[in-house]
Protein backbone atom coordinates (compact mmCIF):
# COMPACT_ATOMS: atom_id res chain seq x y z
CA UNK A 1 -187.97 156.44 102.15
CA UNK A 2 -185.29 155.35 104.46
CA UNK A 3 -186.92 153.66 107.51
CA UNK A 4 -185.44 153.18 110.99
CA UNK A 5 -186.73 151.52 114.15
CA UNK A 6 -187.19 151.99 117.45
CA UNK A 7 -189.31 149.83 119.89
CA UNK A 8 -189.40 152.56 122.41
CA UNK A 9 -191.82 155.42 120.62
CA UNK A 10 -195.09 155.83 122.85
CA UNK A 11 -198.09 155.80 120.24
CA UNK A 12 -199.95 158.42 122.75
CA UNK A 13 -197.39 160.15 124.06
CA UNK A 14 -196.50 163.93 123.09
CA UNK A 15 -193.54 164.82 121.26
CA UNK A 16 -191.01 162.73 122.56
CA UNK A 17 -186.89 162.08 122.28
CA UNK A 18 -185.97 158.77 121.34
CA UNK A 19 -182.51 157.40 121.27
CA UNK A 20 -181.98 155.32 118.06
CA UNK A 21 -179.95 152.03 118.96
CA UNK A 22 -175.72 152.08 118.43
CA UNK A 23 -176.37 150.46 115.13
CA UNK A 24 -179.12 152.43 113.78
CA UNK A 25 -177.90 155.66 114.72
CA UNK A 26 -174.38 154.54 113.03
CA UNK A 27 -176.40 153.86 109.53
CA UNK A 28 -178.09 157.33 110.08
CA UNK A 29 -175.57 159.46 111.12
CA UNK A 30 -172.22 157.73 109.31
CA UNK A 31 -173.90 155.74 106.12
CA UNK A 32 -176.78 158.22 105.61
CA UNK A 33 -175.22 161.56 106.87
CA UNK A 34 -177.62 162.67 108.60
CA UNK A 35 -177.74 165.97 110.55
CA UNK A 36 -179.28 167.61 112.74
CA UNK A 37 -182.53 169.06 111.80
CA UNK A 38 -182.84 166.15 109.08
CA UNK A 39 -186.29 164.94 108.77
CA UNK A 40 -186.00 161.03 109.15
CA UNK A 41 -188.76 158.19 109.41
CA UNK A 42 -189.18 155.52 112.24
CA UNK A 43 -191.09 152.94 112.79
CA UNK A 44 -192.10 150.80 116.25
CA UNK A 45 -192.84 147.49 114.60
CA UNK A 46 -196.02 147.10 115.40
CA UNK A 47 -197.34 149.15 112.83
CA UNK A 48 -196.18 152.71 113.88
CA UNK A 49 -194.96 155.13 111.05
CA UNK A 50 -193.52 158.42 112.90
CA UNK A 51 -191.83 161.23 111.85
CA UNK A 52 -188.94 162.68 113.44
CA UNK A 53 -186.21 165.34 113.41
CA UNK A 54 -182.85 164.20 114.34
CA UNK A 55 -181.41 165.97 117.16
CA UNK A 56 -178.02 165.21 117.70
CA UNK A 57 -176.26 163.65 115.56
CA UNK A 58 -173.87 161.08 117.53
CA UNK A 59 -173.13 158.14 115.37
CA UNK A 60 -173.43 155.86 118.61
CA UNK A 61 -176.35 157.39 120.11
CA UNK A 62 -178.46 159.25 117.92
CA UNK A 63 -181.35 161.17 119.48
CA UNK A 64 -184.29 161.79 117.66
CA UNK A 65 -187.53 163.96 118.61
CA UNK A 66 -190.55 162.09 117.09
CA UNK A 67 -193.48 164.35 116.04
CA UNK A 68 -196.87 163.20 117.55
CA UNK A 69 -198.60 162.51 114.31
CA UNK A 70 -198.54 158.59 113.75
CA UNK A 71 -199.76 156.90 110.58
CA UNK A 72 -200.36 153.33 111.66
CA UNK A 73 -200.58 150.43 109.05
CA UNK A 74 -203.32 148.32 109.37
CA UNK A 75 -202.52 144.89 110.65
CA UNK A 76 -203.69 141.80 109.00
CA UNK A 77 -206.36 139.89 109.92
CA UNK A 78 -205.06 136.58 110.66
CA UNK A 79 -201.61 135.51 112.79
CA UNK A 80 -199.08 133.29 110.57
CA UNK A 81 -196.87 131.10 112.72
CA UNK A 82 -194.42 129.21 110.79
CA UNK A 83 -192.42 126.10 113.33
CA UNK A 84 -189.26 125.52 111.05
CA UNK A 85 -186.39 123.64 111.66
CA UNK A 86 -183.32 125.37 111.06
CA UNK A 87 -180.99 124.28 108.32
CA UNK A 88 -177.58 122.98 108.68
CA UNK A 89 -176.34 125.95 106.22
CA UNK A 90 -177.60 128.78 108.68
CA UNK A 91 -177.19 131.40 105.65
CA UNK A 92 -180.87 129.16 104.33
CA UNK A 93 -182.23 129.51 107.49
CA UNK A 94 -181.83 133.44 107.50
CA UNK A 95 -182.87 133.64 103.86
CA UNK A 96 -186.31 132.53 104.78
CA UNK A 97 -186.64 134.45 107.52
CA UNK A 98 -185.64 137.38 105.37
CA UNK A 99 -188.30 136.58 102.81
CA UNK A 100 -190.85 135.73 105.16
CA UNK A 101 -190.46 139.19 106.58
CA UNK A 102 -190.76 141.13 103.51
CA UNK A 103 -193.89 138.39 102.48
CA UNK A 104 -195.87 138.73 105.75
CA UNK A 105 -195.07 136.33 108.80
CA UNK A 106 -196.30 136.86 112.45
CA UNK A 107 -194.25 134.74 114.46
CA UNK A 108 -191.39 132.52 114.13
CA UNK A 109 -190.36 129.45 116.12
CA UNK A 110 -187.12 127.44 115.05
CA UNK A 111 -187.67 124.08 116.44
CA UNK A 112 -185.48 121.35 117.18
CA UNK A 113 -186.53 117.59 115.69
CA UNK A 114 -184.70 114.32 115.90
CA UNK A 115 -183.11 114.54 112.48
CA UNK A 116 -182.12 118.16 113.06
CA UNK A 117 -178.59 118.50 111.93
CA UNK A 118 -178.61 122.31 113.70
CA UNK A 119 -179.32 122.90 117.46
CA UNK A 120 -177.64 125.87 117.92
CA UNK A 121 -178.91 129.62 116.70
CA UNK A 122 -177.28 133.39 117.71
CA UNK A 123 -180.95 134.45 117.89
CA UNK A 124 -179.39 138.27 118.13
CA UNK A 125 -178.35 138.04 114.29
CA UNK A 126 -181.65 136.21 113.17
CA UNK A 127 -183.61 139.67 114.88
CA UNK A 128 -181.09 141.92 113.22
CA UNK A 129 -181.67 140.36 110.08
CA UNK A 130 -186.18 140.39 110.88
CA UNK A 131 -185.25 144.01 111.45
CA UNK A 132 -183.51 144.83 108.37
CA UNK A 133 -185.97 142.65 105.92
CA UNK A 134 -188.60 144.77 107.83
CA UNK A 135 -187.11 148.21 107.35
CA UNK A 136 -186.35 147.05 103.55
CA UNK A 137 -189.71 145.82 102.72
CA UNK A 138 -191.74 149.20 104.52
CA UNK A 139 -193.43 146.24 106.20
CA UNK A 140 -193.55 148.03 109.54
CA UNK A 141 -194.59 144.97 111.49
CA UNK A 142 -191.77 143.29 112.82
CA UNK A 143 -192.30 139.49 113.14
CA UNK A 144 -192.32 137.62 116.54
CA UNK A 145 -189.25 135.34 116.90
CA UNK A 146 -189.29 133.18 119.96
CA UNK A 147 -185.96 131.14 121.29
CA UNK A 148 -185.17 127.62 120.01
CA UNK A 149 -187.60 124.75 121.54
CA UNK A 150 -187.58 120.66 120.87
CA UNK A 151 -190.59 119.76 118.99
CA UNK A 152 -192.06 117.83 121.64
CA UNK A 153 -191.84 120.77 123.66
CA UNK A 154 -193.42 122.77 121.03
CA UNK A 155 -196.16 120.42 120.62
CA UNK A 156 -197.41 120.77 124.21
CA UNK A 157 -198.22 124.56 123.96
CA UNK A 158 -201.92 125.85 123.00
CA UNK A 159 -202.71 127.12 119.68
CA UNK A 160 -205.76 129.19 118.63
CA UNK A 161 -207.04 128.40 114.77
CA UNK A 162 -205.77 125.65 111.77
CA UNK A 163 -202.85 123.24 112.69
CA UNK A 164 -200.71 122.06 110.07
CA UNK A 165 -197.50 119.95 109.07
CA UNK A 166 -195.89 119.50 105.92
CA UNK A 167 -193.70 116.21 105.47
CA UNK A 168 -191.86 114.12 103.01
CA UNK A 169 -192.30 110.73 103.92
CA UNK A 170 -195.57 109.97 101.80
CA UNK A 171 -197.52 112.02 99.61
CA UNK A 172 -200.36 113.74 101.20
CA UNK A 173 -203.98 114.55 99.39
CA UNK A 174 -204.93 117.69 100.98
CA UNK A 175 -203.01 121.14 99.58
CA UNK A 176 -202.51 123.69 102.04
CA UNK A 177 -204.78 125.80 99.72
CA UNK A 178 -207.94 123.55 100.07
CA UNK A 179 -207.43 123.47 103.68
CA UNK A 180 -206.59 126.67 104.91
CA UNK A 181 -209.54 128.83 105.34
CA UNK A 182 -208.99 132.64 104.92
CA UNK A 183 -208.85 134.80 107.87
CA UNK A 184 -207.97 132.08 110.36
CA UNK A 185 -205.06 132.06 112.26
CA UNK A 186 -202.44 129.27 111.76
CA UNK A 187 -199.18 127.10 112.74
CA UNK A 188 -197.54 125.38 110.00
CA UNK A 189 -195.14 122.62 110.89
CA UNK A 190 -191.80 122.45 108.64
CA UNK A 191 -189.33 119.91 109.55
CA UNK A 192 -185.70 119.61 108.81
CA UNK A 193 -183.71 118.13 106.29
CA UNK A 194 -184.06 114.41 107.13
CA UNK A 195 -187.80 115.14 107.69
CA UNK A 196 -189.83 114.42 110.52
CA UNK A 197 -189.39 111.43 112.42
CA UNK A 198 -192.33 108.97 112.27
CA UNK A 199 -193.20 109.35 115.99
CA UNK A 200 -192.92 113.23 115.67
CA UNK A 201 -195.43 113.05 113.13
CA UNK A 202 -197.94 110.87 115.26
CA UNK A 203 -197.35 112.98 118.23
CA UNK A 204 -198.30 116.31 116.18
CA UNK A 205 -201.10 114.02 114.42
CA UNK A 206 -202.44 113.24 117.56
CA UNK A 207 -202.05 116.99 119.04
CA UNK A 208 -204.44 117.99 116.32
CA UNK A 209 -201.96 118.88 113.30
CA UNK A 210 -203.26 118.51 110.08
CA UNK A 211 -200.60 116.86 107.66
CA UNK A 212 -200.92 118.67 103.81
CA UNK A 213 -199.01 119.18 100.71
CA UNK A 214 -197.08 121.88 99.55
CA UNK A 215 -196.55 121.01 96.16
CA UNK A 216 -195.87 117.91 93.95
CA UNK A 217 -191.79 118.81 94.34
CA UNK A 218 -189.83 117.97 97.11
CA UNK A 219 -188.63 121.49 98.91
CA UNK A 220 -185.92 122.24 100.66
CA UNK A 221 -186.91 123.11 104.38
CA UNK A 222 -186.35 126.61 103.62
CA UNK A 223 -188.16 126.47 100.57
CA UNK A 224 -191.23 124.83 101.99
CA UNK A 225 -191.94 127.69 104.65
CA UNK A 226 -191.03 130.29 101.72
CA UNK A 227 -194.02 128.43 100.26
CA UNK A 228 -196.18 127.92 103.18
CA UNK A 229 -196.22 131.67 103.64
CA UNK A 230 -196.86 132.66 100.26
CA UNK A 231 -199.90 130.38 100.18
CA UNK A 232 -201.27 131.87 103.26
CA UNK A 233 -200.72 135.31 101.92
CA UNK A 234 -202.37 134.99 98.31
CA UNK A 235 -205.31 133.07 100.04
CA UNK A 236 -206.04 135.88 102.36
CA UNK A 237 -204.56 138.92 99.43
């Protein structure tokens, strides 16, 4: 099934005309070659499965009438928030988002510590590429990505459910699988390459965060969330 996506489809509404975005209706009308009267499938990202007939096809803006029959995919029951530093090779970064997507990830906050080596992001790529993991994977929940924020900013927010933070500096007792408890909601901490600083950890020590182990290996930044949210996942499959 070839998925597309649309944030704009009413759930409730009547059949409705939707205008795909310039680069979905290029894939669908150019790479696809699709025509009018072409049944297609779109999705809202928040769990929305609709089917629709393609209207006209113009390979900048292609309309689509949705039908008003939905099939909605159930949600899970718990909210993953992964905190990750981004990576100094930015094509690592996006890997892990694009696994994390096709895994199951609610939200997403790159954060910026005091050995980050990257504190700039084009956060309109990093959503194109959410998007297309999301279309890939028939996930049909597109993940949450927030803007760039220094940890101690980060750190001052509220969080509902199990605080965590994984770091390299010493080895820690407590796997993230005896910890977590299914069902909750969670933030998971994942620093950068040079770690966490020792007065970032005490800050997010003392703002609750539970430190834990991912692993007897040490992991790459990206490869710790990769883990992080395939823990969370099988614990709660």
């Amino acid at each position: 099934m070839q998925l597309f996506y649309s944030p704009d489809i009413l759930k409730d509404a009547a059949t409705q005309s939707v205008m795909l975005n310039a680069e979905e209706s290029y894939h669908c009308i150019r790479v696809l070659r699709k025509k009018s009267g072409d049944i297609i499938y779109v999705t809202d990202g928040h769990g929305g499965l609709f089917e629709a007939v393609v209207t006209d096809e113009d390979s900048g803006k292609c309309l689509v009438t949705i039908k008003p029959e939905v099939s909605v995919a159930k949600k899970k029951p718990f909210n993953l928030h992964l905190a990750v530093a981004p990576t100094k090779n930015m094509d690592r970064f996006e890997w892990f988002l694009e696994k994390a997507t096709e895994i199951g990830i609610t939200e997403i906050t790159p954060v910026i510590c005091e050995h980050s080596e990257r504190t700039t992001l084009r956060t309109d790529r990093l959503q194109k590429i959410l998007v297309s993991a999301m279309k890939q994977s028939l996930n049909l929940h597109l993940p949450k990505l927030n803007e760039r924020v220094k940890l101690n900013d980060f750190l001052k927010q509220e969080f509902t459910g199990q605080k965590f933070i994984g770091y390299v500096e010493e080895q820690q007792e407590k796997h993230l699988k005896d910890c977590y408890l299914k069902g909750s909601d969670c933030v998971i901490l994942i620093g950068p390459e040079g770690d966490f600083s020792k007065p970032e950890i005490n800050l997010s020590k003392e703002r609750g965060f539970e430190a834990i182990s991912l692993g007897n290996s040490r992991l790459r930044t990206e490869t710790a969330a990769i883990v992080a949210t395939m823990i969370i996942n099988l614990l709660n499959d």
